[in-house]
N, C-alpha and C. Protein backbone atom coordinates (compact mmCIF):
# COMPACT_ATOMS: atom_id res chain seq x y z
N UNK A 1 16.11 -39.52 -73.48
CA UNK A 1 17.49 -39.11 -73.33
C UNK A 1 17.63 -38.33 -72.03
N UNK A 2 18.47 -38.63 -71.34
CA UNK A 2 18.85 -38.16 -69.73
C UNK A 2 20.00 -37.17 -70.14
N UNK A 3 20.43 -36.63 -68.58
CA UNK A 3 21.82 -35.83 -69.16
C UNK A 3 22.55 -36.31 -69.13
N UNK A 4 22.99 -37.40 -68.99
CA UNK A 4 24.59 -38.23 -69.07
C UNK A 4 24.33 -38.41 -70.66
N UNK A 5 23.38 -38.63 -71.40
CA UNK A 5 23.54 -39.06 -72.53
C UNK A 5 23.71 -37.67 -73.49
N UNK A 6 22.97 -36.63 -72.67
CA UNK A 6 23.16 -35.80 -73.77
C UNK A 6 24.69 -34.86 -73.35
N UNK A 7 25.56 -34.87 -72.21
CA UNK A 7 26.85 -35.28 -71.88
C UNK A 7 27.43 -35.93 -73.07
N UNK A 8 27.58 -36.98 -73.44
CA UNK A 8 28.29 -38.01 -73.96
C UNK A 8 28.14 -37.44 -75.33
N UNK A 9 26.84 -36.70 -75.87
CA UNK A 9 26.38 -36.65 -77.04
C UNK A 9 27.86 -35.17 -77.17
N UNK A 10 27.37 -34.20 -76.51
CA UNK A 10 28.97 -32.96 -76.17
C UNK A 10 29.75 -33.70 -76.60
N UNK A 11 30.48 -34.77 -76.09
CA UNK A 11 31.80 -35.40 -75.98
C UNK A 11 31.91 -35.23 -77.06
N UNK A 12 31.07 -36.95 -77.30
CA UNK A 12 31.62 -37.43 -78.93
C UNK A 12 31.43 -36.31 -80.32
N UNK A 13 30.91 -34.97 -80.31
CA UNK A 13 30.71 -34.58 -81.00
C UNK A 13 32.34 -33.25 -80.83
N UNK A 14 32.77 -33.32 -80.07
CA UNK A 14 33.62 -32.52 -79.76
C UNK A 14 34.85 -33.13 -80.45
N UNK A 15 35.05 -35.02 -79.96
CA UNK A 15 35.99 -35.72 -80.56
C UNK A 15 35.63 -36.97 -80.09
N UNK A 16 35.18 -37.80 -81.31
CA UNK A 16 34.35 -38.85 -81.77
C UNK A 16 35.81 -39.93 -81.54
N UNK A 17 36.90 -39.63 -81.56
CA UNK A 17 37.89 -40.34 -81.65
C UNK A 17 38.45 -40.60 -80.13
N UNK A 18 37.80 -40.18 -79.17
CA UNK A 18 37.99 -40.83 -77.94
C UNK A 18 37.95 -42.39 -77.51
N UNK A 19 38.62 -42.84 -76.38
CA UNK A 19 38.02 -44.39 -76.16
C UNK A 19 37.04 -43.83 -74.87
N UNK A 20 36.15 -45.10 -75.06
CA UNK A 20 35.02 -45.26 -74.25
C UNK A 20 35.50 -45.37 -72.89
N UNK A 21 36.63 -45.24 -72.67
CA UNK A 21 36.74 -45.50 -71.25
C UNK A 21 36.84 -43.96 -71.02
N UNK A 22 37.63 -42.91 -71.54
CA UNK A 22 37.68 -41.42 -71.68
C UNK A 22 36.52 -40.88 -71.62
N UNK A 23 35.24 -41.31 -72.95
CA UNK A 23 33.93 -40.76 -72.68
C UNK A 23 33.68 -41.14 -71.21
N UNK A 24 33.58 -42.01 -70.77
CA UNK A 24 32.82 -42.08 -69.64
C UNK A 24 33.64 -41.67 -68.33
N UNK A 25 34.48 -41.40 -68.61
CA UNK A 25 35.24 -40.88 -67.36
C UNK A 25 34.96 -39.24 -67.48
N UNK A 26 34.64 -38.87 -68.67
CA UNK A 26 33.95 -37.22 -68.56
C UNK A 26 32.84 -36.94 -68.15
N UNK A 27 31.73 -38.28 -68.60
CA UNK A 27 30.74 -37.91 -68.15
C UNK A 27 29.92 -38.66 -67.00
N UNK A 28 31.26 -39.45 -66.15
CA UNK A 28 31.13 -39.57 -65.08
C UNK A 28 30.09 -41.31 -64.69
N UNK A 29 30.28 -42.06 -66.40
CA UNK A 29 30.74 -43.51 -66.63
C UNK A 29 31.63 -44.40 -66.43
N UNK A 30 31.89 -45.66 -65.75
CA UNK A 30 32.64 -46.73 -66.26
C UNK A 30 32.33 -46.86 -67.74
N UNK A 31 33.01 -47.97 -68.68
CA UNK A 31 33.17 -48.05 -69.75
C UNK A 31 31.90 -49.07 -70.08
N UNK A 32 31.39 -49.89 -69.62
CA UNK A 32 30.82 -50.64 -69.86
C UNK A 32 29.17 -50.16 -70.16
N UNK A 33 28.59 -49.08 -68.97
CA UNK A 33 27.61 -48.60 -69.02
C UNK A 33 27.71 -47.59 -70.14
N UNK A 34 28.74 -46.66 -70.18
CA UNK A 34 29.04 -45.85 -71.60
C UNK A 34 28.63 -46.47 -72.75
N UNK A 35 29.48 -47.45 -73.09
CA UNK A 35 29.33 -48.08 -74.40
C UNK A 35 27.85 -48.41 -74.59
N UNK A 36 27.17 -49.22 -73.43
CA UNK A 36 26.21 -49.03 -73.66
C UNK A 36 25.14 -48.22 -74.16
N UNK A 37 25.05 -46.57 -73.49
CA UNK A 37 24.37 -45.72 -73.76
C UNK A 37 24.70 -45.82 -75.34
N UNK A 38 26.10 -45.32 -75.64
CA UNK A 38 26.34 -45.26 -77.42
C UNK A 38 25.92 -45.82 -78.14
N UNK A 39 25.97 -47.42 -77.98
CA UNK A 39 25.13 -48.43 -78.89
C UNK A 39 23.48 -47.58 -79.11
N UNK A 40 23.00 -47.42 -77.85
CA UNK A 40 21.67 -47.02 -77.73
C UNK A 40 20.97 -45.85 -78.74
N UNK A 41 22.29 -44.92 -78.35
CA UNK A 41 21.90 -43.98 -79.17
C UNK A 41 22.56 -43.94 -80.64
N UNK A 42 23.28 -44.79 -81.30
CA UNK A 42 23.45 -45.18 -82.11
C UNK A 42 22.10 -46.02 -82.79
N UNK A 43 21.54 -46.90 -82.71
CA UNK A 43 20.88 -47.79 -82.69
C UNK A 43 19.67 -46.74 -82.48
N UNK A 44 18.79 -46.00 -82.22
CA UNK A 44 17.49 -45.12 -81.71
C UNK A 44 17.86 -43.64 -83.11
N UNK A 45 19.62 -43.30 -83.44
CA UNK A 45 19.07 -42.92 -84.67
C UNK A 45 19.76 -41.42 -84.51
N UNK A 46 20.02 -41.20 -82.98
CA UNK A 46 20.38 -39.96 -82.64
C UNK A 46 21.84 -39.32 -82.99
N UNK A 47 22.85 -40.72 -82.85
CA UNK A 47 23.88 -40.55 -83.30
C UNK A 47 24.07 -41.13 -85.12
N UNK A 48 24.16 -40.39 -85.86
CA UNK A 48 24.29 -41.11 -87.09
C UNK A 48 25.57 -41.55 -88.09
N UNK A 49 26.65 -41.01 -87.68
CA UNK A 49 27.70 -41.77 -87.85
C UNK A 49 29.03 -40.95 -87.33
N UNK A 50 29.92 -41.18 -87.51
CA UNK A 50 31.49 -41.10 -86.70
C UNK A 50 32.00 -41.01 -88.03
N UNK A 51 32.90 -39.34 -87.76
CA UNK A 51 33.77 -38.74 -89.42
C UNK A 51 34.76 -38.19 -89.07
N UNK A 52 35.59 -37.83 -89.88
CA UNK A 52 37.10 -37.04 -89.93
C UNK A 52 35.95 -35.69 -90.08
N UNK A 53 36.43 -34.96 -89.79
CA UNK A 53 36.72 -33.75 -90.11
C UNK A 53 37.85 -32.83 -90.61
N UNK A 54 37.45 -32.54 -91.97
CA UNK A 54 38.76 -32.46 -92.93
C UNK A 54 38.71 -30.50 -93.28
N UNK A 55 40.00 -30.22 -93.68
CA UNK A 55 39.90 -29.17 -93.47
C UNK A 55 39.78 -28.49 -95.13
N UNK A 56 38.97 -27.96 -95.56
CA UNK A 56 38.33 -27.93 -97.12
C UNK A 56 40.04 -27.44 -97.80
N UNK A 57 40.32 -26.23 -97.28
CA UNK A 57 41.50 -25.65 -97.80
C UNK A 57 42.47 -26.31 -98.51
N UNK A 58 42.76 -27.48 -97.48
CA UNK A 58 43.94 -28.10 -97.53
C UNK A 58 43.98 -29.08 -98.30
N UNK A 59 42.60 -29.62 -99.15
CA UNK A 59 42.17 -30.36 -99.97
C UNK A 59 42.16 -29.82 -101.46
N UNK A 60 42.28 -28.39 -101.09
CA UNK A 60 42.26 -27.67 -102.35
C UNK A 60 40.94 -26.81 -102.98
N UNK A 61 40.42 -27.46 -101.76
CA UNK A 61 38.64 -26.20 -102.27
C UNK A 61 38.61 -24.94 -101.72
N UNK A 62 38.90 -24.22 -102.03
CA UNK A 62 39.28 -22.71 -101.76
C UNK A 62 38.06 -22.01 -101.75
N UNK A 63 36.91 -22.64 -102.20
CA UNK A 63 35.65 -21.32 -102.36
C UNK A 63 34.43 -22.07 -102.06
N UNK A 64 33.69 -21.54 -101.15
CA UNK A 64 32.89 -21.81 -100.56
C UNK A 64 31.15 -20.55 -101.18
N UNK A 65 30.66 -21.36 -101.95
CA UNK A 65 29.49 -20.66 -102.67
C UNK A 65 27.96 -20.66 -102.55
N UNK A 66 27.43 -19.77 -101.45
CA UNK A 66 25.97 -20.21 -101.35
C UNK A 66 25.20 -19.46 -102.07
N UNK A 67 25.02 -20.69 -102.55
CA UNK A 67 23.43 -20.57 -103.81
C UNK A 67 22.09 -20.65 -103.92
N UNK A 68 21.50 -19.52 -103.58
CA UNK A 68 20.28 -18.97 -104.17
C UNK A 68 19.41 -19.57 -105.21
N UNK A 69 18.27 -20.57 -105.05
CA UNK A 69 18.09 -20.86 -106.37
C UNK A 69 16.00 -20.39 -106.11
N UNK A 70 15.48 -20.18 -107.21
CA UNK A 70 13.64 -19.67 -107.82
C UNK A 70 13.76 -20.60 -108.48
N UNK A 71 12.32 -21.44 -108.39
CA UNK A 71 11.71 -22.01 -109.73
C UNK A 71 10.61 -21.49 -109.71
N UNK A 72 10.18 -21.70 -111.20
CA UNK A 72 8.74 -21.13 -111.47
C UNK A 72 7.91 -22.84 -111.06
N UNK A 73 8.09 -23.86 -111.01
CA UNK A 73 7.76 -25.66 -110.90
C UNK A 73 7.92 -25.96 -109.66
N UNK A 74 6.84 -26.02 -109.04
CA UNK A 74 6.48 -26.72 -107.41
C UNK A 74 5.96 -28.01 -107.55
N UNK A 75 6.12 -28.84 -108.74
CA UNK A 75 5.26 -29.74 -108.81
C UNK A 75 6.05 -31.30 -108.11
N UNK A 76 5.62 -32.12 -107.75
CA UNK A 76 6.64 -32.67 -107.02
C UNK A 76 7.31 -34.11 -108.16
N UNK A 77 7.03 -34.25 -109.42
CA UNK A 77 7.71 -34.57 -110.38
C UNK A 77 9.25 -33.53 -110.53
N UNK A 78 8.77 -32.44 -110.89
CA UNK A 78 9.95 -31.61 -110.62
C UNK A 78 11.22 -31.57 -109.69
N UNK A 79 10.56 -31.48 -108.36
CA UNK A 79 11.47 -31.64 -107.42
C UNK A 79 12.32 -32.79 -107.25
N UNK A 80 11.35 -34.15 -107.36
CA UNK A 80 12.33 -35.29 -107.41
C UNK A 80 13.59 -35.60 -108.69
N UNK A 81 12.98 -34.78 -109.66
CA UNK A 81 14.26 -34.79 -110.21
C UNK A 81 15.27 -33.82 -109.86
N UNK A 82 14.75 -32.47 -109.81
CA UNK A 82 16.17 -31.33 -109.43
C UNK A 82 16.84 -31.90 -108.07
N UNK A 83 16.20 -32.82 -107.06
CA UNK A 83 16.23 -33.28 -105.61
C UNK A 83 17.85 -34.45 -105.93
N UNK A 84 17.09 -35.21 -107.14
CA UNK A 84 18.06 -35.85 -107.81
C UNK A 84 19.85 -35.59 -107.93
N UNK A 85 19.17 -35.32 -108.93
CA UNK A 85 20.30 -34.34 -109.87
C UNK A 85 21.29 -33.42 -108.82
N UNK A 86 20.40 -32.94 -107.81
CA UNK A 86 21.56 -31.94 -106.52
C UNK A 86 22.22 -32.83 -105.64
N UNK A 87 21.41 -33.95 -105.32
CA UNK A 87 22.01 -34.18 -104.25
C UNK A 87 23.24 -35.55 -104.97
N UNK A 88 23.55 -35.44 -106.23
CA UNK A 88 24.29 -36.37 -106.86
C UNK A 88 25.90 -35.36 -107.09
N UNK A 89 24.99 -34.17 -106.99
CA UNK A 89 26.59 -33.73 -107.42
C UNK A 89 27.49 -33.21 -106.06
N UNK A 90 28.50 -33.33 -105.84
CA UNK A 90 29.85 -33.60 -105.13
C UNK A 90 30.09 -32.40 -104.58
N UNK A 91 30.00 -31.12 -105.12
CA UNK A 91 30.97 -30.11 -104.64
C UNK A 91 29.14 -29.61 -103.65
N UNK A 92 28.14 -29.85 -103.50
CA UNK A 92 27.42 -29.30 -102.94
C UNK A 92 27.43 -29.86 -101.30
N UNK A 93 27.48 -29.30 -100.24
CA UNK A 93 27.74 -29.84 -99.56
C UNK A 93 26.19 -29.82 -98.34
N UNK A 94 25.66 -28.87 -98.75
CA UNK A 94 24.42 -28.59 -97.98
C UNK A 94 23.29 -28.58 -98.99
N UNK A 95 21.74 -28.99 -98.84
CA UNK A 95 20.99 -28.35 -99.83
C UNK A 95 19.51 -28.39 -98.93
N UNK A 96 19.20 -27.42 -98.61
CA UNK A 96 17.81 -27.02 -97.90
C UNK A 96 16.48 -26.29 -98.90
N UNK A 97 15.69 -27.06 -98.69
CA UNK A 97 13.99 -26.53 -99.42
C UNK A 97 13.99 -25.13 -98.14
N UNK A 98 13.43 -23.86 -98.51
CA UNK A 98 13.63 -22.68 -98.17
C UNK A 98 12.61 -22.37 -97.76
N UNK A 99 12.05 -21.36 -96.59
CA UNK A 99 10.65 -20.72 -96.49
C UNK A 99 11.23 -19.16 -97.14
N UNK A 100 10.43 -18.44 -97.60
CA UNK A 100 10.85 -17.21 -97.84
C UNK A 100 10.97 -16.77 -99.23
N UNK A 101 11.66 -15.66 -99.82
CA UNK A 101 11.64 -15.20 -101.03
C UNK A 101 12.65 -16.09 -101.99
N UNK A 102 13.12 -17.17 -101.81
CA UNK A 102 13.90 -18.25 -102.22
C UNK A 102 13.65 -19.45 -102.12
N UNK A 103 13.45 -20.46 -102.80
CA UNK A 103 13.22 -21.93 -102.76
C UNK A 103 13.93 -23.20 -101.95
N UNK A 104 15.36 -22.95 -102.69
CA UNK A 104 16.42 -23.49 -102.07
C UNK A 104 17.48 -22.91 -102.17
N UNK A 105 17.88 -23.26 -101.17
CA UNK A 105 19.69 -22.95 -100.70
C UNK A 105 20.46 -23.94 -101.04
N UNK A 106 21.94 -23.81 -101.67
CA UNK A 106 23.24 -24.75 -101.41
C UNK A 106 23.75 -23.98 -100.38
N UNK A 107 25.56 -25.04 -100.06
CA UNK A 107 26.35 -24.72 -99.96
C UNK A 107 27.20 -25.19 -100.53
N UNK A 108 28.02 -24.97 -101.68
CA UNK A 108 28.78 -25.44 -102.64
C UNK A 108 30.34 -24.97 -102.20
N UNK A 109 31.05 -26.07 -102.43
CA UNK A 109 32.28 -25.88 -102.50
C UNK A 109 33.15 -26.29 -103.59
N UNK A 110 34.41 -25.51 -103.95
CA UNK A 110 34.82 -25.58 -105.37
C UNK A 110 36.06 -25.29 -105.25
N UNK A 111 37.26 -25.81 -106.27
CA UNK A 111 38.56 -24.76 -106.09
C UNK A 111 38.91 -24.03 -106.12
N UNK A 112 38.32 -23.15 -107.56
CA UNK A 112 38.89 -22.23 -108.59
C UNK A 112 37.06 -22.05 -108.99
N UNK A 113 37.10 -20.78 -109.67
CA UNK A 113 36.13 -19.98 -109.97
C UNK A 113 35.64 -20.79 -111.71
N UNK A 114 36.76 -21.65 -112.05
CA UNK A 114 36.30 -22.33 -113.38
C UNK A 114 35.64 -23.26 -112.65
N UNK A 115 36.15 -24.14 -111.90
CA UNK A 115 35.02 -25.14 -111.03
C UNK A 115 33.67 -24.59 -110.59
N UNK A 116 33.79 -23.47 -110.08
CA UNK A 116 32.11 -23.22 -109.79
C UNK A 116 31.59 -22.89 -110.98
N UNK A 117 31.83 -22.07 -112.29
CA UNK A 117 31.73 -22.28 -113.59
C UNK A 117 31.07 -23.24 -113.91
N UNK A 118 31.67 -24.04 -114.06
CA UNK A 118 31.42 -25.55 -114.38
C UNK A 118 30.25 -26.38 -113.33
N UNK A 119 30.43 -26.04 -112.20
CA UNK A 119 29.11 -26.43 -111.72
C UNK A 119 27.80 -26.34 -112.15
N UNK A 120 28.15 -24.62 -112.13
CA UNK A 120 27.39 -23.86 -112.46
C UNK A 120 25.93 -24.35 -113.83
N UNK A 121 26.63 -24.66 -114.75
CA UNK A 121 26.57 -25.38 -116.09
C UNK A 121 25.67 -26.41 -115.97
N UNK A 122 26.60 -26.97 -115.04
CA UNK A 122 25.77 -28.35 -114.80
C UNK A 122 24.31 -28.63 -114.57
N UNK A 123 24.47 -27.50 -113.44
CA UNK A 123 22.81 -27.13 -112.53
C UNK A 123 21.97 -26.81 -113.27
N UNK A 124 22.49 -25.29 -114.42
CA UNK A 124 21.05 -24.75 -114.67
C UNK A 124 20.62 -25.48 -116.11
N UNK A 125 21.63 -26.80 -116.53
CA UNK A 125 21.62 -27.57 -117.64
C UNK A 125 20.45 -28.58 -116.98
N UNK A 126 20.47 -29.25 -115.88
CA UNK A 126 19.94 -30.51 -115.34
C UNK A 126 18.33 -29.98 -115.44
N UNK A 127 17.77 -29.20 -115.20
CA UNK A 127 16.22 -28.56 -114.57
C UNK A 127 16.41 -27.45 -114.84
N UNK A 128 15.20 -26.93 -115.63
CA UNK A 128 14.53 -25.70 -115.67
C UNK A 128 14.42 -25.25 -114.15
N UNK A 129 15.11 -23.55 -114.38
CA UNK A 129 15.12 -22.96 -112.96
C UNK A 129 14.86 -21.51 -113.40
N UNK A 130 14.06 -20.51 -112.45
CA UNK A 130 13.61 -19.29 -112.73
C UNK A 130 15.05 -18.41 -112.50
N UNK A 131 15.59 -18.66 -111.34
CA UNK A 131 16.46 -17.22 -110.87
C UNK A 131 17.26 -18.50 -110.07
N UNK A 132 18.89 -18.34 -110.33
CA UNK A 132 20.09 -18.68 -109.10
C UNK A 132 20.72 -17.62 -108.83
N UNK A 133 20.91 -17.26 -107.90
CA UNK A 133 21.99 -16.12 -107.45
C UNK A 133 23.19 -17.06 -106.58
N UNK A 134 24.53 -16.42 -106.81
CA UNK A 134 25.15 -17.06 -106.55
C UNK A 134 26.08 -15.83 -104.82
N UNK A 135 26.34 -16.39 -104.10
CA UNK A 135 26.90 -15.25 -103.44
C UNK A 135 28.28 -16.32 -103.04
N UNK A 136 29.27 -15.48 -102.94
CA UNK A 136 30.80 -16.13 -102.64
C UNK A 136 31.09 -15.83 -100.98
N UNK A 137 31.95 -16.81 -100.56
CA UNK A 137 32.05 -16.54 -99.16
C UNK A 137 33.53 -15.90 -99.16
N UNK A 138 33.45 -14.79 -98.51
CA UNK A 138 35.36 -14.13 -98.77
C UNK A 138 36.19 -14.50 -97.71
N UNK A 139 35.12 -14.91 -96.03
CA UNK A 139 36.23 -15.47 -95.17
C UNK A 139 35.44 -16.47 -94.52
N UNK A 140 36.00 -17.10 -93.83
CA UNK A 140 35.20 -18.22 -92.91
C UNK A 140 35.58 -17.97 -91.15
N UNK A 141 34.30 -16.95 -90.82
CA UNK A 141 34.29 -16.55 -89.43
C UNK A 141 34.21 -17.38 -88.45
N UNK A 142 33.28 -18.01 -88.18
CA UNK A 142 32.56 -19.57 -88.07
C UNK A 142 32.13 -20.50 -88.26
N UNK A 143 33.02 -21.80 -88.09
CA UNK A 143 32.28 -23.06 -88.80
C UNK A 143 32.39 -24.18 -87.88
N UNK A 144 31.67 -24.70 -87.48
CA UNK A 144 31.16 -25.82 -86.24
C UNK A 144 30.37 -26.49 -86.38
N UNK A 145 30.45 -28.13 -85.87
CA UNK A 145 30.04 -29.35 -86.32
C UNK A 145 28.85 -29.68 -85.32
N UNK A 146 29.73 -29.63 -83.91
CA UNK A 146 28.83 -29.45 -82.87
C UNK A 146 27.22 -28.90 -82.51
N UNK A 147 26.35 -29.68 -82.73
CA UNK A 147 25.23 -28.87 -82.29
C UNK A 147 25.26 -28.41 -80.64
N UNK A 148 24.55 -27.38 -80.44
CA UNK A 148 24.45 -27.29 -78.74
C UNK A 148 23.36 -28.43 -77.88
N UNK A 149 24.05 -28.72 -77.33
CA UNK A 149 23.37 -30.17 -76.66
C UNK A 149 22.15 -29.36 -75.88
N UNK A 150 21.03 -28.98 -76.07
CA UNK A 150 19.79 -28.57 -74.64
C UNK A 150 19.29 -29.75 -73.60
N UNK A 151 19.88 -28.84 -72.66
CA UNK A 151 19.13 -29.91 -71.52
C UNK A 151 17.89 -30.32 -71.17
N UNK A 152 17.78 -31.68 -70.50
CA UNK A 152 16.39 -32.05 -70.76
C UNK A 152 15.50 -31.34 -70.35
N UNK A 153 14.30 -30.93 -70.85
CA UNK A 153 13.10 -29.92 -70.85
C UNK A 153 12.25 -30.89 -69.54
């Protein structure tokens, strides 16, 4: 990856809904060689797909809940099922294996405090789990899609 590509990678991640003749006129492409690069990096794995970005609120999910979860079961029968079971349900929107005094992390989103309730239920119903702590988010300071593009090393 050169810097025109990781250029283009800025763009489209800024607004994926550009035409290719726009990307490449930013990053200093005709359209033809642009498109090209995109296929490329489409195709190599780097770009993995093109989304709306929707605004949670306005959908009606008002609460944003990251969850804390301990098991006493590292066994990897275990995991593929709780691995299961999490990544099936809907309102979770993030789920990371953890280094540290915690296992895994969500990020759950929900409408109403009976919905995370009810999540709630769901989770510690599916798999035996030692400790979830649940912490609520009260505002949303920063939230960005964009990774920072680093230039080539």
């Amino acid at each position: 990856m050169d810097a025109i590509d990781r250029k283009i990678l800025a763009v489209l991640q800024e607004n994926a809904a550009l035409s290719v003749a726009e990307i490449g006129s930013r990053v200093g492409l005709s359209s033809t060689p642009c498109w090209k690069r995109i296929q490329r990096l489409e195709a190599d794995g780097v770009i993995l797909r093109r989304v709306a970005l929707v605004d949670q609120d306005s959908i009606g999910l008002k609460i944003s809940v990251f969850v804390s979860i301990e098991t006493g079961d590292h066994s990897q029968d275990w995991l593929d099922r709780f691995a299961k079971t999490v990544t099936a349900m809907p309102e979770v929107m993030e789920f990371y294996r953890m280094a540290g005094d915690v296992d895994y992390m969500l990020r759950v989103v929900v409408p109403d405090m009976a919905g995370y309730d009810a999540f709630y239920k769901r989770l510690i119903a599916a798999v035996p789990l030692k400790n979830v702590t649940s912490r609520f988010a009260m505002e949303k300071i920063k939230s960005v899609t964009a990774y920072p593009v680093p230039a080539a090393a």
